[in-house]
Structure formats: structure tokens, C-alpha cells
C-alpha atoms as a PDB file:
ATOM      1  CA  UNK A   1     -97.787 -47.697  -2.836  1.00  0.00           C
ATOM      2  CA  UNK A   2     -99.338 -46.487   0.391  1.00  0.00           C
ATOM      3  CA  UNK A   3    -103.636 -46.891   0.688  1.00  0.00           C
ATOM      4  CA  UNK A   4    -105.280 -43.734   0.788  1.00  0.00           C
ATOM      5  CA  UNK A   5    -107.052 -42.666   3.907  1.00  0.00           C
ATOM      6  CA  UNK A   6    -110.888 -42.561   2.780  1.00  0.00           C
ATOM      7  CA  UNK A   7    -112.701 -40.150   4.728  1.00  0.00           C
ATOM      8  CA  UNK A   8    -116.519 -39.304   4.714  1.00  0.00           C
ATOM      9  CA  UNK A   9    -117.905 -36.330   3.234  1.00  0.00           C
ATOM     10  CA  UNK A  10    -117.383 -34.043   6.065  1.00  0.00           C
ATOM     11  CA  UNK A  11    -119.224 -30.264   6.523  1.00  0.00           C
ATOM     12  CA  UNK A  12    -116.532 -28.796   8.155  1.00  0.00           C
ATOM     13  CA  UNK A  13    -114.007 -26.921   6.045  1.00  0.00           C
ATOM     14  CA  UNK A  14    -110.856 -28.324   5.485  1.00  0.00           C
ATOM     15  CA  UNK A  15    -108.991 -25.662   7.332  1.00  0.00           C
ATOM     16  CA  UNK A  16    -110.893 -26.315  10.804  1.00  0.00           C
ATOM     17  CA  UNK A  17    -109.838 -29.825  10.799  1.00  0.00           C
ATOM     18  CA  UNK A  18    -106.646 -29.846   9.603  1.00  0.00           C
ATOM     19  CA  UNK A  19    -106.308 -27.199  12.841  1.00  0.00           C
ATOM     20  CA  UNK A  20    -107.959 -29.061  15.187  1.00  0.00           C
ATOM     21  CA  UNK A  21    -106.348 -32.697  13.481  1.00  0.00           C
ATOM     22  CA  UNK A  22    -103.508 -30.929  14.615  1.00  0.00           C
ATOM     23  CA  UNK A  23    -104.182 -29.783  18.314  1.00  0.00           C
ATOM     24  CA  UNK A  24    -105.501 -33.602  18.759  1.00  0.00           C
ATOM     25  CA  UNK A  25    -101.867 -34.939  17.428  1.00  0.00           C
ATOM     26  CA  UNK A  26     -99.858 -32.732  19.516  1.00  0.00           C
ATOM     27  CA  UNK A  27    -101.777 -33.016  22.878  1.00  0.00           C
ATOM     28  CA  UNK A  28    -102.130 -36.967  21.995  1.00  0.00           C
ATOM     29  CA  UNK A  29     -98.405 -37.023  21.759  1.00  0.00           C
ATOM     30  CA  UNK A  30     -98.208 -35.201  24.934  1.00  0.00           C
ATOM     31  CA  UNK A  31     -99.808 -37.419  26.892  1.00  0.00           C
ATOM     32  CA  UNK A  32     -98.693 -40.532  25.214  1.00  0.00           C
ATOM     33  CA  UNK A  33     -95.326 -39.124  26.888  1.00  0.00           C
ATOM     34  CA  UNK A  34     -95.660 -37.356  29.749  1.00  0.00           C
ATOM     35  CA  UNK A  35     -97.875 -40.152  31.634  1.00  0.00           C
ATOM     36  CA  UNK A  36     -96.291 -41.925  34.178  1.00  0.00           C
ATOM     37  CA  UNK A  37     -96.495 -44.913  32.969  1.00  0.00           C
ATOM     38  CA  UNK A  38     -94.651 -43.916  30.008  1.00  0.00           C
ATOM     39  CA  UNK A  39     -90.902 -44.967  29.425  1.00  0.00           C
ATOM     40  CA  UNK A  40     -90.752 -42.552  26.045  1.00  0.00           C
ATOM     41  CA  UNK A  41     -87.921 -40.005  26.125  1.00  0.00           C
ATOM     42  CA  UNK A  42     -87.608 -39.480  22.349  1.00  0.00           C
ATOM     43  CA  UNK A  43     -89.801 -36.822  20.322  1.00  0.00           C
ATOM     44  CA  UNK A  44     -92.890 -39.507  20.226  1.00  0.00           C
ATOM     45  CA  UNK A  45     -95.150 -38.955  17.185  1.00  0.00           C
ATOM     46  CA  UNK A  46     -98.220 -41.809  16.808  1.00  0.00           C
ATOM     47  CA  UNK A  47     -98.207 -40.641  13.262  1.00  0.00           C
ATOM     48  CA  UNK A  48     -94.971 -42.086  13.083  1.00  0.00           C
ATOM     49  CA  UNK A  49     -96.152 -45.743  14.286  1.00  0.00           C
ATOM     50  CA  UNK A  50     -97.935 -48.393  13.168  1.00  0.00           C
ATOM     51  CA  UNK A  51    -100.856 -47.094  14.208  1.00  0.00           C
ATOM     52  CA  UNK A  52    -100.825 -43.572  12.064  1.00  0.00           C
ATOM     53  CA  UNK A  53    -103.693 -44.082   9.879  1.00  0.00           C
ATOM     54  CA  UNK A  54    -106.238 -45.476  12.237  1.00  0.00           C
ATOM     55  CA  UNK A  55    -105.210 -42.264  14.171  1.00  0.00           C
ATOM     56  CA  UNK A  56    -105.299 -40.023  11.531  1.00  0.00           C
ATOM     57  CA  UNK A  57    -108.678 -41.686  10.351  1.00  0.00           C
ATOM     58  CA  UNK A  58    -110.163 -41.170  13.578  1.00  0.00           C
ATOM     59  CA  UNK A  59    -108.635 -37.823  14.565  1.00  0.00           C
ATOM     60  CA  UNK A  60    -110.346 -36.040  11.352  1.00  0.00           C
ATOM     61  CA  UNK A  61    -113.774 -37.799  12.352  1.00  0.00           C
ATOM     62  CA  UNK A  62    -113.302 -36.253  15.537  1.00  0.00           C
ATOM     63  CA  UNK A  63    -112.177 -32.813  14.189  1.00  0.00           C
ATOM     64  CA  UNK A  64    -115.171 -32.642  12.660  1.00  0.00           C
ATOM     65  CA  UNK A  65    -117.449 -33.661  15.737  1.00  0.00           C
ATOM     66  CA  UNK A  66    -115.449 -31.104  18.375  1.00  0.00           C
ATOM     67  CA  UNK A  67    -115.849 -28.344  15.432  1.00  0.00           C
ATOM     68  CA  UNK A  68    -119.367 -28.660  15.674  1.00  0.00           C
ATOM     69  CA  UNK A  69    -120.365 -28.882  19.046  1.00  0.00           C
ATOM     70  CA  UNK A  70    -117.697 -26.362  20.171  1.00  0.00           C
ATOM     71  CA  UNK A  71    -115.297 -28.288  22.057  1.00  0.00           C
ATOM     72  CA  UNK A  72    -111.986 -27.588  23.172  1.00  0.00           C
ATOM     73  CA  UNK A  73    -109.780 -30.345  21.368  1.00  0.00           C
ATOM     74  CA  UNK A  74    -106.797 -30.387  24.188  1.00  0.00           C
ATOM     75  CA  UNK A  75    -109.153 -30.422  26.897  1.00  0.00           C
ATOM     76  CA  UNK A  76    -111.403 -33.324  25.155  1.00  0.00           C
ATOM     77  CA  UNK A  77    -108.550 -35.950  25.440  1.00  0.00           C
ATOM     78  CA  UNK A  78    -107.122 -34.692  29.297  1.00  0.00           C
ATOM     79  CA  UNK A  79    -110.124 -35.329  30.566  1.00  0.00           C
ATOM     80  CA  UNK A  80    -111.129 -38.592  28.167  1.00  0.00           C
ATOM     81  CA  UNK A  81    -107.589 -39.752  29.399  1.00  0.00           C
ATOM     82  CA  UNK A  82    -108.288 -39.422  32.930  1.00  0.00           C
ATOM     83  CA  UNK A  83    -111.427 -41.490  32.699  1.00  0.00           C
ATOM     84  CA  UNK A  84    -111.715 -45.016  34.429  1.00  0.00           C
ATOM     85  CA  UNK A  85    -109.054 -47.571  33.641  1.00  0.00           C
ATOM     86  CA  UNK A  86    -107.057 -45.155  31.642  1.00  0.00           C
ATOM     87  CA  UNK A  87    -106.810 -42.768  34.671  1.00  0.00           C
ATOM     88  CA  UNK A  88    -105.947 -45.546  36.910  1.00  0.00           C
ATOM     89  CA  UNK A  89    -103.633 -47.731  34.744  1.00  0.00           C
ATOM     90  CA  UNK A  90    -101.932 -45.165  33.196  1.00  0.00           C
ATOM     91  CA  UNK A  91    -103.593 -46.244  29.601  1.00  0.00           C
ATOM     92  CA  UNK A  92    -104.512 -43.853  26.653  1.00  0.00           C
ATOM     93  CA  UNK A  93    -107.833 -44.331  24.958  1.00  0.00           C
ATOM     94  CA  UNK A  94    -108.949 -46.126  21.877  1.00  0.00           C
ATOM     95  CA  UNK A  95    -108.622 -43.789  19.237  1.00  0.00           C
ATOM     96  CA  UNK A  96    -112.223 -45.321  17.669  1.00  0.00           C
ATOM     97  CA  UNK A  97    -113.864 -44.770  21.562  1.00  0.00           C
ATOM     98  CA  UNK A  98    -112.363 -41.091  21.404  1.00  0.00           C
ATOM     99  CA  UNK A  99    -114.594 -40.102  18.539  1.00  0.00           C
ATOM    100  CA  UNK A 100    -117.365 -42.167  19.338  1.00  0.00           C
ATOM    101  CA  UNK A 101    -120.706 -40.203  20.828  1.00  0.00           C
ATOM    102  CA  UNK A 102    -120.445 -42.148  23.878  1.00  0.00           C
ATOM    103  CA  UNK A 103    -116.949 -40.986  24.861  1.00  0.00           C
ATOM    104  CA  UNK A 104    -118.306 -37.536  23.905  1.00  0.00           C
ATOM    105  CA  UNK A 105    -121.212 -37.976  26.716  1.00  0.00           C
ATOM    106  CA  UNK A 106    -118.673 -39.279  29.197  1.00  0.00           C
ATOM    107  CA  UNK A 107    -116.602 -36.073  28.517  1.00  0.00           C
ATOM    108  CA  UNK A 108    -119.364 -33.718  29.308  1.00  0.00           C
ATOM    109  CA  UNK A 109    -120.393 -35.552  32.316  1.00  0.00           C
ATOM    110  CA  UNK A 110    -116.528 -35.644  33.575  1.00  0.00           C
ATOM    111  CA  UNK A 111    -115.735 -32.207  32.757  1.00  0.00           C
ATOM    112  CA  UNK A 112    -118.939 -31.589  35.473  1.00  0.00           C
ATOM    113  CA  UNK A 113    -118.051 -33.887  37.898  1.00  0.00           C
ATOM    114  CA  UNK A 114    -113.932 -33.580  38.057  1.00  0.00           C
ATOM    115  CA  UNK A 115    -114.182 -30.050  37.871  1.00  0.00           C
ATOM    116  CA  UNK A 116    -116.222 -30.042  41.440  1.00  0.00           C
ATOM    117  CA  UNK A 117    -113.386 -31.965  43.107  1.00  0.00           C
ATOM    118  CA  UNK A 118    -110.944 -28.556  43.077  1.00  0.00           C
ATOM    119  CA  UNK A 119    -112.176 -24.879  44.298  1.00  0.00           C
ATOM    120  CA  UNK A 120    -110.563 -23.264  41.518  1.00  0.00           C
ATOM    121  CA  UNK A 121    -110.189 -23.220  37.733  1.00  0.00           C
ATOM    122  CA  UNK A 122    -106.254 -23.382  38.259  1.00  0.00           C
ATOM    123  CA  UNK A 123    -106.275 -26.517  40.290  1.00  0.00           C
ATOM    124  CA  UNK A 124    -108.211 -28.102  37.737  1.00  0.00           C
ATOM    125  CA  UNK A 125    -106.102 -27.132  35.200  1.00  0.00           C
ATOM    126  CA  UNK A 126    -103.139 -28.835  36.977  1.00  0.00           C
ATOM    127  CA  UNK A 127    -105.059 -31.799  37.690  1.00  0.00           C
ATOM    128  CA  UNK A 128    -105.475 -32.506  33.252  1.00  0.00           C
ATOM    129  CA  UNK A 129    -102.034 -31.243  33.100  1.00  0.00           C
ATOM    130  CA  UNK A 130    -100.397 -33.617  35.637  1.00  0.00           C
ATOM    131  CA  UNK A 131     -98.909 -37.270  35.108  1.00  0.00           C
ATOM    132  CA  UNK A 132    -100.635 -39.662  37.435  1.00  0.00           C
ATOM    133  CA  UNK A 133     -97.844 -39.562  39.633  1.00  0.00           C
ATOM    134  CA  UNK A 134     -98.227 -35.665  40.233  1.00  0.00           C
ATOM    135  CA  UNK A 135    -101.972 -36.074  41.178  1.00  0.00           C
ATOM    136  CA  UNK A 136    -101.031 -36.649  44.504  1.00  0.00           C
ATOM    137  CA  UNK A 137     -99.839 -33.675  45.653  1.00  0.00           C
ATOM    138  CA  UNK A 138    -102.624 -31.629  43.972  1.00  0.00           C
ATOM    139  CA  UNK A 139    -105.081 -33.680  46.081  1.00  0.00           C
ATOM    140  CA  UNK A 140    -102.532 -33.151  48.987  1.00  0.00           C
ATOM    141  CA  UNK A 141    -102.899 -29.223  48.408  1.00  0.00           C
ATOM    142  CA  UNK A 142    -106.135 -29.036  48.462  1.00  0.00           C
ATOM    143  CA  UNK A 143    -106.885 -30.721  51.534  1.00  0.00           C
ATOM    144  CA  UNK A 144    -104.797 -28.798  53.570  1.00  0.00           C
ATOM    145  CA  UNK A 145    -106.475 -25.854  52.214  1.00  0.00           C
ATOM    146  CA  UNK A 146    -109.807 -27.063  53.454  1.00  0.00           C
ATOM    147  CA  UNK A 147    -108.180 -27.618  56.435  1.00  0.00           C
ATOM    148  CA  UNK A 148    -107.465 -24.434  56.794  1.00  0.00           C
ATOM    149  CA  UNK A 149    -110.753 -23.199  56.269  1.00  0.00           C
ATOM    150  CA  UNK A 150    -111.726 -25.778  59.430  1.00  0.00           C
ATOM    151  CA  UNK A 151    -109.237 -24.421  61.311  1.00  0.00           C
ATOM    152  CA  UNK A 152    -110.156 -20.370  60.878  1.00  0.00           C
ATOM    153  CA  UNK A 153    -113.813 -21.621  61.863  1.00  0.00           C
ATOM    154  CA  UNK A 154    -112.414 -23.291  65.079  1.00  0.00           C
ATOM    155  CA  UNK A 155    -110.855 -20.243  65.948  1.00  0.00           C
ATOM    156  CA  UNK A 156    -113.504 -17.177  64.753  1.00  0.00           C
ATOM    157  CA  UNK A 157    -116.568 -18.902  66.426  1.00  0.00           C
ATOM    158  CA  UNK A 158    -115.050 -20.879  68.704  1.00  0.00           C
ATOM    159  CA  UNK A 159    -116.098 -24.209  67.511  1.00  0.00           C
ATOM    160  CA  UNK A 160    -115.427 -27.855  67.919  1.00  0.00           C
ATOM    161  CA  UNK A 161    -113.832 -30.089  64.811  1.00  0.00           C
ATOM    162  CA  UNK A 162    -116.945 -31.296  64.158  1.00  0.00           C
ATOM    163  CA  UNK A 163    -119.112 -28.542  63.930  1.00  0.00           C
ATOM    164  CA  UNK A 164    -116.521 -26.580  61.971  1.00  0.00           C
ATOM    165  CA  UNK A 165    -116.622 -29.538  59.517  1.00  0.00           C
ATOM    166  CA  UNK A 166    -120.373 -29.094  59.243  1.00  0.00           C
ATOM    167  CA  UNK A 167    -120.093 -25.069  58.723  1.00  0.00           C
ATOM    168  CA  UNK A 168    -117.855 -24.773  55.997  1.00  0.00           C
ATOM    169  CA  UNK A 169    -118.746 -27.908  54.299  1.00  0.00           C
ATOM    170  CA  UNK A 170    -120.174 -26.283  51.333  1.00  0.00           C
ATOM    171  CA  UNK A 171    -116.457 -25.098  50.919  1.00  0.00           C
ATOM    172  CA  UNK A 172    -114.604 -27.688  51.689  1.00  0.00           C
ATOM    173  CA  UNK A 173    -113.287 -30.086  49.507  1.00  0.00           C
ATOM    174  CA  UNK A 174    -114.437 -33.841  48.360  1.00  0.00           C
ATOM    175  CA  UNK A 175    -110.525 -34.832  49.073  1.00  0.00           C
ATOM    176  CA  UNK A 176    -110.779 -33.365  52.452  1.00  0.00           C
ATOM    177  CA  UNK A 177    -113.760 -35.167  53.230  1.00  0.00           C
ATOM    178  CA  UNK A 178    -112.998 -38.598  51.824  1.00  0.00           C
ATOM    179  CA  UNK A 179    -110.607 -38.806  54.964  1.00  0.00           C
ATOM    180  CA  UNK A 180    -112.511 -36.788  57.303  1.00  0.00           C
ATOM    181  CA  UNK A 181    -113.014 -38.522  60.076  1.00  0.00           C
ATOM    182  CA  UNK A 182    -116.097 -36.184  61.849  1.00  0.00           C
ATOM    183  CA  UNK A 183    -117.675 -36.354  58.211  1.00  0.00           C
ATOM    184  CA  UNK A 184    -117.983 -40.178  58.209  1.00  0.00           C
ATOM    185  CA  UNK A 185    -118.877 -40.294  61.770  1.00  0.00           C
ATOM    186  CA  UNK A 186    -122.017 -38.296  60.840  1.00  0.00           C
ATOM    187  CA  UNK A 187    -123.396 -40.248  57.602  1.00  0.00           C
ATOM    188  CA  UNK A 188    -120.344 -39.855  54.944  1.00  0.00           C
ATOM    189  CA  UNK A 189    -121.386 -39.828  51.672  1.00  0.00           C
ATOM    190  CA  UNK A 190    -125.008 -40.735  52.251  1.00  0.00           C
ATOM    191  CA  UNK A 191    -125.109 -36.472  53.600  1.00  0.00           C
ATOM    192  CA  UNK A 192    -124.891 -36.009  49.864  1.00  0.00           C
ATOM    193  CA  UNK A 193    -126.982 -36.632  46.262  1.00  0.00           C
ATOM    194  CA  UNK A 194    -126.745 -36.407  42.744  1.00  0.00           C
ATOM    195  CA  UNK A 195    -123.345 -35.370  41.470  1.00  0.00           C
ATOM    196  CA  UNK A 196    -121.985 -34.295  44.423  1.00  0.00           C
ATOM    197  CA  UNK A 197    -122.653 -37.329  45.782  1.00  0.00           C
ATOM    198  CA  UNK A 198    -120.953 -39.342  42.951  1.00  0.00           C
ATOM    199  CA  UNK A 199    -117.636 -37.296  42.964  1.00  0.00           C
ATOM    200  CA  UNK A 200    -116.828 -38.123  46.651  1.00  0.00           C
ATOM    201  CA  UNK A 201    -117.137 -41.408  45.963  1.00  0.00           C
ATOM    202  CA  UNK A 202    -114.650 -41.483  43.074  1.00  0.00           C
ATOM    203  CA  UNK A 203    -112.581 -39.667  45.470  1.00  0.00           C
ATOM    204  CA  UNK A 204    -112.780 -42.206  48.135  1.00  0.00           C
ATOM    205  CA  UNK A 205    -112.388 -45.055  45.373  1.00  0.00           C
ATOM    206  CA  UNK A 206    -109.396 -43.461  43.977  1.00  0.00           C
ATOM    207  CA  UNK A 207    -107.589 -42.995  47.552  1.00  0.00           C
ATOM    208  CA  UNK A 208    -108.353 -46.282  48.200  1.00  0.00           C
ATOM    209  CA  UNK A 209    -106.575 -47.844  44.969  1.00  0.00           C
ATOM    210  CA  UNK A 210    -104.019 -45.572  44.645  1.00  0.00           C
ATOM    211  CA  UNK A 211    -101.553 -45.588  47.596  1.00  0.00           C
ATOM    212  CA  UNK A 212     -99.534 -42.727  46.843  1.00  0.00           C
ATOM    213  CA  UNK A 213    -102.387 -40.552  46.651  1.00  0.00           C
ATOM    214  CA  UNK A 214    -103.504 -41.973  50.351  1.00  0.00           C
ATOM    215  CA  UNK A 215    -100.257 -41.148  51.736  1.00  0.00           C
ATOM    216  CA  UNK A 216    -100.028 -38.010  50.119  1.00  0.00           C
ATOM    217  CA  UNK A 217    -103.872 -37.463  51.992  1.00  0.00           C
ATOM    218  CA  UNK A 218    -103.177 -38.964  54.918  1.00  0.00           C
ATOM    219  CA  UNK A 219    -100.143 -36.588  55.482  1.00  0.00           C
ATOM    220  CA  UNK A 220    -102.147 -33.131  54.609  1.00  0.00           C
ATOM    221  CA  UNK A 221    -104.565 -34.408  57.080  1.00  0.00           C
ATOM    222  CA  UNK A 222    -102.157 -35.138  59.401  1.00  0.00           C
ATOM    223  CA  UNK A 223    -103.186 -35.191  62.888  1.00  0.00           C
ATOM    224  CA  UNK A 224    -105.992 -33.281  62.326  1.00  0.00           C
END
């Protein structure tokens, strides 16, 4: 006889988790199997694994935490599954650490800070919706936008690279920047504080671990 799942007395009514249970399953299985790293190519459940109750036990906890603080369920594990090692290595997150109060924290701070590194809403949206492997060109496309704001400074006020860098730097990109030569020349990341400050770093750490996304850089740069 299969142990019953024991759950604590929960406020939430049972029809709000067993919807948002639900939106946490399916976007779980999502990117369980659409990350690169991923060699899945059947219809993957993790309720159908060894590992169903401790995520069933974990997903209701978390229902109930996302109900109540008004959080977007799909959008709490794309941008929990971006975060540090899993990001990098292409690993999903503990489903205890996913409704923990810490990994809600780290989700507010990320959805800040990631959210600075595109112009628009859309970009950002393909950014959580991407496999690692697809990240590239999204940080491709938006240098070579920034470039092209650069570029229409160059040519409206007649400016040099480097001063155009400096005029339309509140516009331009952290991607852009990272492998900006004029930019480093001139102080780097040190020109910036607080959050700002911290997301070109993780831009310049990522391009610097992940070679694809270099190349992909390096190329939208060009000879810039």
C-alpha cells in the first residue's frame, strides 16, 4: 500500500494549490526537458519518477507560499533555474531549496537584477524561455542593438567611439559593455554601483565561462 503524503495544515484553499501544484509540475517538466543538458525526448513527468512524492510534498508547500505572496508560479522556477550552478551546469534545483524562504529572496533579487541585463520585457522573456544553449544569441542580439545605438550617436553628433560609448551608456546594454573595449579603458565596472554594478559583473563572469556565449559576443561586436 502506498504512504500517504502528510501535508501541514495549509490556509490556502484547496483549489489554489491544486492550480498552482499544477503550473509548478508542468513548467518543472518543461524545463527538466527542454534544457540543454537534457537527453529526454519522451513526455517526461517527475511525478512519474522516483522522486514524485518529495516533489509533490514540496510543490504544495510552495503552492501555498507563491499563493500568498502573489507570485507567478512559471516565472518562480525560470528564474530559480537560471540561478548560479544550475544556470551554468545545466542543473534543476532542489525541490526542498525551491520552497525554502531563501530561494524565495534569491528570486526577488534575480528577477531585479536579470531583468536589467535586456531593454525590453520581450527579451527577458526569451532569456527564461531559452535552453542554455539559445542564450547566446539573445546576448548576441542585444549587443548589436547597443551597437547600433553607438553607431547613430557617431553619426548625429559627430562623435568619436568613445564618447558615443559614454553618451548613450544609460541605454546601452551590460552585454555590450562587458566587451567594450572604450568602457574598460575608462574604469569598467568600477563606473558603476549597487545593482547595476553587480549585473555587469555576472555578465562578464558568464562570458568568461561560457564560450559559446563569448563567441556569440565577440561576433556582434565584431570589429567594432
Amino acid at each position: 500500500m502506498k504512504k500517504k503524503i502528510r501535508f501541514p495544515r495549509l490556509e490556502t484553499s484547496h483549489r489554489d494549490l491544486a492550480r498552482i501544484e499544477s503550473l509548478l509540475r508542468v513548467t518543472y517538466n518543461k524545463l527538466a526537458k527542454d534544457r540543454a543538458f537534457s537527453k529526454k525526448t519522451y513526455a517526461y513527468d517527475i511525478y512519474r519518477t522516483k522522486r514524485a512524492d518529495d516533489a509533490k510534498r514540496n510543490f504544495i508547500l510552495l503552492a501555498d507560499t507563491l499563493f500568498k505572496e502573489k507570485v507567478d508560479p512559471s516565472l518562480y522556477l525560470k528564474i530559480l533555474a537560471k540561478y548560479g550552478k544550475f544556470g551554468n551546469k545545466g542543473l534543476m534545483p532542489p525541490f526542498g531549496w525551491l520552497s525554502s524562504r531563501k530561494a524565495l529572496g534569491v528570486f526577488r533579487w534575480m528577477l531585479v537584477s536579470q531583468g536589467k541585463m535586456f531593454h525590453k520585457k520581450s527579451e527577458f522573456r526569451f532569456h527564461l524561455n531559452d535552453s542554455e544553449k539559445e542564450n547566446s544569441r539573445r546576448i548576441g542580439r542585444s549587443i548589436r542593438r547597443s551597437k547600433d545605438f553607438v553607431q547613430e550617436a557617431m553619426k548625429t553628433w559627430d562623435l568619436d567611439l568613445e564618447t558615443a560609448v559614454f553618451w548613450e551608456i544609460d541605454r546601452l546594454s551590460p552585454w555590450f559593455l562587458a566587451v567594450c573595449v572604450p568602457f574598460f579603458k575608462n574604469g569598467g565596472p568600477e563606473l558603476f554601483e549597487g545593482d547595476s554594478k553587480i549585473v555587469l559583473q555576472k555578465c562578464i563572469k558568464h562570458l568568461v565561462r561560457d564560450k559559446h556565449s563569448f563567441a556569440e559576443a565577440m561576433e556582434a561586436y565584431g570589429k567594432f
